[in-house]
Protein backbone atom coordinates (compact mmCIF):
# COMPACT_ATOMS: atom_id res chain seq x y z
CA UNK A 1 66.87 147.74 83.09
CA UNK A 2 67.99 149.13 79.71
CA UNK A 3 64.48 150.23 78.54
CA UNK A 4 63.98 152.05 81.94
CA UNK A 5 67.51 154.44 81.53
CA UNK A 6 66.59 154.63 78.09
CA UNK A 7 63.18 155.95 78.29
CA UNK A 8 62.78 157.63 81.81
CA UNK A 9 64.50 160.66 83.37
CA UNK A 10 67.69 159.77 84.57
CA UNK A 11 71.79 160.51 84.33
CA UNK A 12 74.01 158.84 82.98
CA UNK A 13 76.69 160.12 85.07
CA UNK A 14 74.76 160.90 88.35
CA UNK A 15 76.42 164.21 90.35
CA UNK A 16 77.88 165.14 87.24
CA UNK A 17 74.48 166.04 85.18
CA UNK A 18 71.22 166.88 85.83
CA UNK A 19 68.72 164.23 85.08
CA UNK A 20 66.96 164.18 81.79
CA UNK A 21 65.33 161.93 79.20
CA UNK A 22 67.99 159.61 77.44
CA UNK A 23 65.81 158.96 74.77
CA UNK A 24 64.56 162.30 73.86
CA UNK A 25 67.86 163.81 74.18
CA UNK A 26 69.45 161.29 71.94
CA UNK A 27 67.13 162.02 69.08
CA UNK A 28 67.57 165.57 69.64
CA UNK A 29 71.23 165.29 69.08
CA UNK A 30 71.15 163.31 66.04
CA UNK A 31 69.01 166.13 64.32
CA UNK A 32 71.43 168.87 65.48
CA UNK A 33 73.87 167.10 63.75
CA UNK A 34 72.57 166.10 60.99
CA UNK A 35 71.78 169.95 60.61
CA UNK A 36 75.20 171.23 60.87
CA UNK A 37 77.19 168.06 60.29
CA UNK A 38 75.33 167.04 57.40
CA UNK A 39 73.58 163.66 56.87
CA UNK A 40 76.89 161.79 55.46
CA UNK A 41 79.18 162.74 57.91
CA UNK A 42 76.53 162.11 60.65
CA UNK A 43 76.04 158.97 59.54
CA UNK A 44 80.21 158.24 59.07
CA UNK A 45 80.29 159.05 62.56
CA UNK A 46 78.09 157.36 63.92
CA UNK A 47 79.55 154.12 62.02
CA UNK A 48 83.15 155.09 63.56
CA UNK A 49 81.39 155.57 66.91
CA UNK A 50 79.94 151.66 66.46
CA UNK A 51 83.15 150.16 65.07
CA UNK A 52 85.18 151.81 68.18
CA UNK A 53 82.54 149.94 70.58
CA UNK A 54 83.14 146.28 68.55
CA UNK A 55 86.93 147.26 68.99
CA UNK A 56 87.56 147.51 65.25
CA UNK A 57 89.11 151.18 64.89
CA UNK A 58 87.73 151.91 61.36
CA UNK A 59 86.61 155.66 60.27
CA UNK A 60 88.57 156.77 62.94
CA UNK A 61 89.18 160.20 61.60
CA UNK A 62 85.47 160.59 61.48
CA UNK A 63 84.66 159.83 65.14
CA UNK A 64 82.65 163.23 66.00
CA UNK A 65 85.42 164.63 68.77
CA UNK A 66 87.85 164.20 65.20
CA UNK A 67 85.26 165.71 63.51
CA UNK A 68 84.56 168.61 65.89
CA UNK A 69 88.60 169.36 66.68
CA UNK A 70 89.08 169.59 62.87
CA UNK A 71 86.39 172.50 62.25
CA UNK A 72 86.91 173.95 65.29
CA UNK A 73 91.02 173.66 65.31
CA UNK A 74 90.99 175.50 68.91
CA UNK A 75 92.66 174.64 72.39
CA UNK A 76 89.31 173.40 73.71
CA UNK A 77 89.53 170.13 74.30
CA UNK A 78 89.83 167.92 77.80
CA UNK A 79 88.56 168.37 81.20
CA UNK A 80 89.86 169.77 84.20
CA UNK A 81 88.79 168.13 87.44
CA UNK A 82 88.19 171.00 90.24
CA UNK A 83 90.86 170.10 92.40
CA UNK A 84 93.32 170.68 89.39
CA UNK A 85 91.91 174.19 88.56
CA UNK A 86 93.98 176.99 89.63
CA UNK A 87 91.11 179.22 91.62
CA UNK A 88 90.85 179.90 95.57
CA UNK A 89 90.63 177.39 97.77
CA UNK A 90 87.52 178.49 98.79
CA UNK A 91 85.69 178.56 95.39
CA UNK A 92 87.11 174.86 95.05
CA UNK A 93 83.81 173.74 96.86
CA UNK A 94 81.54 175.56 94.64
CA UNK A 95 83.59 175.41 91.53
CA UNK A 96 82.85 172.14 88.79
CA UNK A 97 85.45 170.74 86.57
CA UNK A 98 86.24 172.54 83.18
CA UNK A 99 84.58 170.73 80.00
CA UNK A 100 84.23 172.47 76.63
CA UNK A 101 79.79 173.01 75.70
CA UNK A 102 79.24 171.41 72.53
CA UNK A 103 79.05 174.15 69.43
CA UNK A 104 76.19 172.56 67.62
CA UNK A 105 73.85 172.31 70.33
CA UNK A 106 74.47 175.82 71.80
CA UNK A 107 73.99 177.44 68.25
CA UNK A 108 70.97 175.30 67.99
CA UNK A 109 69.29 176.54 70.86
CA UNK A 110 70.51 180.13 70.52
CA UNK A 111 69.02 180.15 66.57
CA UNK A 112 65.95 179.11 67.99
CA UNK A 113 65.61 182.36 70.13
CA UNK A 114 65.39 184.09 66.60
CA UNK A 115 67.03 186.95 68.35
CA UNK A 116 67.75 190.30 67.00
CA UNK A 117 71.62 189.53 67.67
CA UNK A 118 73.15 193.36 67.19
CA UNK A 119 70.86 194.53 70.14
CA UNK A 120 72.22 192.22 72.68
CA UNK A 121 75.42 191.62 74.65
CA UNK A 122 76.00 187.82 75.22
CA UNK A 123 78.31 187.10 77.95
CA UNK A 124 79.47 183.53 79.68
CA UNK A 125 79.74 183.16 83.29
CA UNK A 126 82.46 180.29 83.99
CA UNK A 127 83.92 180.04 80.35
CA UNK A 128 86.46 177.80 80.42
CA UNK A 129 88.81 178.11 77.42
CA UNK A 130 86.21 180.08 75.41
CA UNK A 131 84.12 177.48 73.23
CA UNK A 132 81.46 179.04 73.77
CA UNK A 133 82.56 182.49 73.22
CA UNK A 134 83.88 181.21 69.78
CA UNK A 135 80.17 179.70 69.27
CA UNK A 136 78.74 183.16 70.17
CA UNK A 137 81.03 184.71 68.08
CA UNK A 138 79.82 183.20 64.96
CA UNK A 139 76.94 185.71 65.43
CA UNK A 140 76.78 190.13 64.95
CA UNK A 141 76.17 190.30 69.18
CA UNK A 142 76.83 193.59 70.46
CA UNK A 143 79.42 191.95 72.43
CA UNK A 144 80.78 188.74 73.31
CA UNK A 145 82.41 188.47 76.99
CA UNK A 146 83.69 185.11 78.95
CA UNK A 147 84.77 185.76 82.98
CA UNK A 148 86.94 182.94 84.37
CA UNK A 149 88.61 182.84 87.61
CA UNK A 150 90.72 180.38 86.48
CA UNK A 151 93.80 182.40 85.16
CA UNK A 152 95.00 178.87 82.93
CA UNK A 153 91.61 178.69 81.56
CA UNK A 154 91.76 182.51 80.89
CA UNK A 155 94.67 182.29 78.98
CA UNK A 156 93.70 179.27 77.08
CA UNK A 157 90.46 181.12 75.87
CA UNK A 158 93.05 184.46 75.30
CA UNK A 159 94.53 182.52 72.69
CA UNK A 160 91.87 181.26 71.26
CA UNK A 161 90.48 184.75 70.95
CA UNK A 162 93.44 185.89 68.78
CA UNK A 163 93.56 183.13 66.53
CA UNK A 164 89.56 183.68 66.00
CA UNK A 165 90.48 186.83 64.65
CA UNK A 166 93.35 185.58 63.22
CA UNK A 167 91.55 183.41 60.85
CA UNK A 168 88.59 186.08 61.06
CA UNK A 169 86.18 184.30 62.52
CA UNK A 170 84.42 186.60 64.35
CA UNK A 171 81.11 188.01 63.64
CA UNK A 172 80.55 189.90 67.09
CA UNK A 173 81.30 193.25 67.19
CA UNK A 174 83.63 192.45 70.67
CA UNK A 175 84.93 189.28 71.69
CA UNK A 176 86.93 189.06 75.05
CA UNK A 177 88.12 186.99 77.76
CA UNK A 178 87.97 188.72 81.52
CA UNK A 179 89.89 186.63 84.14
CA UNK A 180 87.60 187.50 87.19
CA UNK A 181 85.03 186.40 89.53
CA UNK A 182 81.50 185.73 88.24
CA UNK A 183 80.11 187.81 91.45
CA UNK A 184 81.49 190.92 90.75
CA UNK A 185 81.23 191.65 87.20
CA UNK A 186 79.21 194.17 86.32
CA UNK A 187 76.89 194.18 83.28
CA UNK A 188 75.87 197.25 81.44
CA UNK A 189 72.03 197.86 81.87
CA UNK A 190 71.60 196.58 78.09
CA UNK A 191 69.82 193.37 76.66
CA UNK A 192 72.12 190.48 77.41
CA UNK A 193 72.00 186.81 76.80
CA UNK A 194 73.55 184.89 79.59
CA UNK A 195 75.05 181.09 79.46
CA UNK A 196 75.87 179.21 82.32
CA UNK A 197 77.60 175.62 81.70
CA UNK A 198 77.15 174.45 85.64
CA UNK A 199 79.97 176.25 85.97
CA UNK A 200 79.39 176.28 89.79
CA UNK A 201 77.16 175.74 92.98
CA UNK A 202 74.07 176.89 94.12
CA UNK A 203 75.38 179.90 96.03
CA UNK A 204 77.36 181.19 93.41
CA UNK A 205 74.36 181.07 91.06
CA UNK A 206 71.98 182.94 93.26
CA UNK A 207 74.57 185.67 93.94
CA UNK A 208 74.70 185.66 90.08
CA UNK A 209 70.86 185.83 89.27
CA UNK A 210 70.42 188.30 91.85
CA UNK A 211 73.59 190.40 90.09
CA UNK A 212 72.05 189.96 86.69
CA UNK A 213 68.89 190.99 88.06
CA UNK A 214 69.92 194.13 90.10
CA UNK A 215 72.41 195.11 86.86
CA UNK A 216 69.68 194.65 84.26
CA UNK A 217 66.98 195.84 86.24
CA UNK A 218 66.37 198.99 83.65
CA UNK A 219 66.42 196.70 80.47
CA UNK A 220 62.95 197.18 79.01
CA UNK A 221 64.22 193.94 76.67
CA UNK A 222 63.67 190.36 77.28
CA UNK A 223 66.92 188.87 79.10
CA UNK A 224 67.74 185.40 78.06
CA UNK A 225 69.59 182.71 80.53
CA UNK A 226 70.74 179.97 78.56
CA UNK A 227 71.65 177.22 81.55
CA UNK A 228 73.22 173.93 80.50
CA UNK A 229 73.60 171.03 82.71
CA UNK A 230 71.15 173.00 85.23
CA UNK A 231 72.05 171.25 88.21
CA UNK A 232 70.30 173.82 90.27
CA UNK A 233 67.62 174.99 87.89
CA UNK A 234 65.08 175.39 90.53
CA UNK A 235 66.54 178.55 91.74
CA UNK A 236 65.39 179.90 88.12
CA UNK A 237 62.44 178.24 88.30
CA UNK A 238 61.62 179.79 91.48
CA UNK A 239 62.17 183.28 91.13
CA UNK A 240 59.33 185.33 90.31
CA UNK A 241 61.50 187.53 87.77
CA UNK A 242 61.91 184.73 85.49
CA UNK A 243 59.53 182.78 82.63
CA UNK A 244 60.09 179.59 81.22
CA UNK A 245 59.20 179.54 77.00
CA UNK A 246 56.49 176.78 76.54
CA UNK A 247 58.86 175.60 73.52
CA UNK A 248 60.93 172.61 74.76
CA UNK A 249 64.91 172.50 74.09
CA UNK A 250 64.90 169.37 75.34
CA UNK A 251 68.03 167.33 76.87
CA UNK A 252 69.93 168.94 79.05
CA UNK A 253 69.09 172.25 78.33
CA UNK A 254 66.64 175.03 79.95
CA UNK A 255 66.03 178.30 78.80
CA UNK A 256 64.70 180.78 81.10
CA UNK A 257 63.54 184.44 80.32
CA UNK A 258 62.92 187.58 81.94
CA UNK A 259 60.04 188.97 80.06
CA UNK A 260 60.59 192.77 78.36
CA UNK A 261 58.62 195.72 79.46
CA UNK A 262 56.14 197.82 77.87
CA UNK A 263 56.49 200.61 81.00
């Protein structure tokens, strides 16, 4: 039973995540680490990871949620079950619970873009308290924008914003919160990466693809959607507008792209 969650397509926390390969992703994760972590503290926390399973709480400071809170030092941490999120009743359906994207897999598969970051505008639909925007800020975009409809979250990532640029953090040449709904922000008609962390249903999602695609419609650029978690991926998959790289980013991770133009 082990070998087959291990090594076949599955969830480990079924509704929650989309489906993927245990195994693969696993391996994955202990290289992005190891890049940005470095091989010793990898290693330190996966020992502290190990000794917390046996019960024994040694290297506790190095457990990788330590780790991560201590670089990051941001209001970012916890999750926030739907029914506790302060939105419309009648997103609640729609709506998933707030958990922060993890920064070394995102800047993993954004490096691996190799974009030309000053000509794009990166923007988050559904972001939370802004871990991602402080990700995306690490790089010169355009612009980086998050829209909540949460106003708690909103403020959260507000905060986090100022002490970004209190500690100068930021590389973007913009970094903002927007408390608003995902279906009614407007992008301008520039290059744009997108990021979606299942942030919400299927019907939100198509009324933002077809948004994106009506906004951005001029762009002669690629535009990227970064989706994590895609629960709903199909509806990327089949739209005609979009491409699929033939480089993996394995786990739970797809990257979708629609293709610049020459006209």
């Amino acid at each position: 039973m082990l070998f087959k969650f291990v090594f076949t397509k599955t969830a480990r926390y079924p509704g929650l995540e989309v489906e993927h390969n245990q195994f693969l992703r696993n391996l994955r994760t202990l290289a992005v680490n190891i890049k940005y972590r470095g091989l010793k503290r990898t290693l330190l926390g996966l020992l502290a990871a190990l000794f917390a399973k046996t019960r024994f709480h040694i290297l506790e400071e190095y457990r990788f949620f330590r780790q991560n809170m201590r670089e990051i030092g941001l209001d970012i941490a916890g999750v926030v079950e739907t029914d506790m999120l302060d939105i419309p009743e009648e997103r609640k359906e729609s709506a998933k619970r707030y958990e922060a994207s993890s920064d070394y897999e995102f800047r993993y598969v954004v490096e691996k873009l190799h974009l030309d970051y000053e000509k794009y505008h990166f923007i988050d639909f559904g972001s939370g308290k802004g871990a991602v925007l402080a990700s995306a800020s690490r790089y010169p975009f355009k612009s980086v924008t998050g829209v909540e409809l949460s106003q708690a979250l909103h403020e959260t990532a507000t905060r986090n914003i100022a002490e970004l640029y209190r500690r100068k953090r930021v590389t973007a040449r913009a970094l903002r919160s927007v408390h608003g709904d995902v279906t009614e922000h407007s992008l301008p008609p520039e290059p744009h990466v997108i990021y979606v962390f299942n942030a919400f249903g299927a019907d939100i999602l198509a009324e933002v693809i077809d948004h994106i695609l009506r906004d951005l419609a001029a762009v002669r650029e690629p535009i990227y959607f970064l989706y994590n978690n895609p629960m709903h991926h199909k509806l990327l998959e089949d739209n005609p507008a979009f491409e699929k790289p033939k480089k993996t980013f394995g786990g739970k991770w797809e990257v979708f792209v629609r293709p610049g133009r020459d006209d």
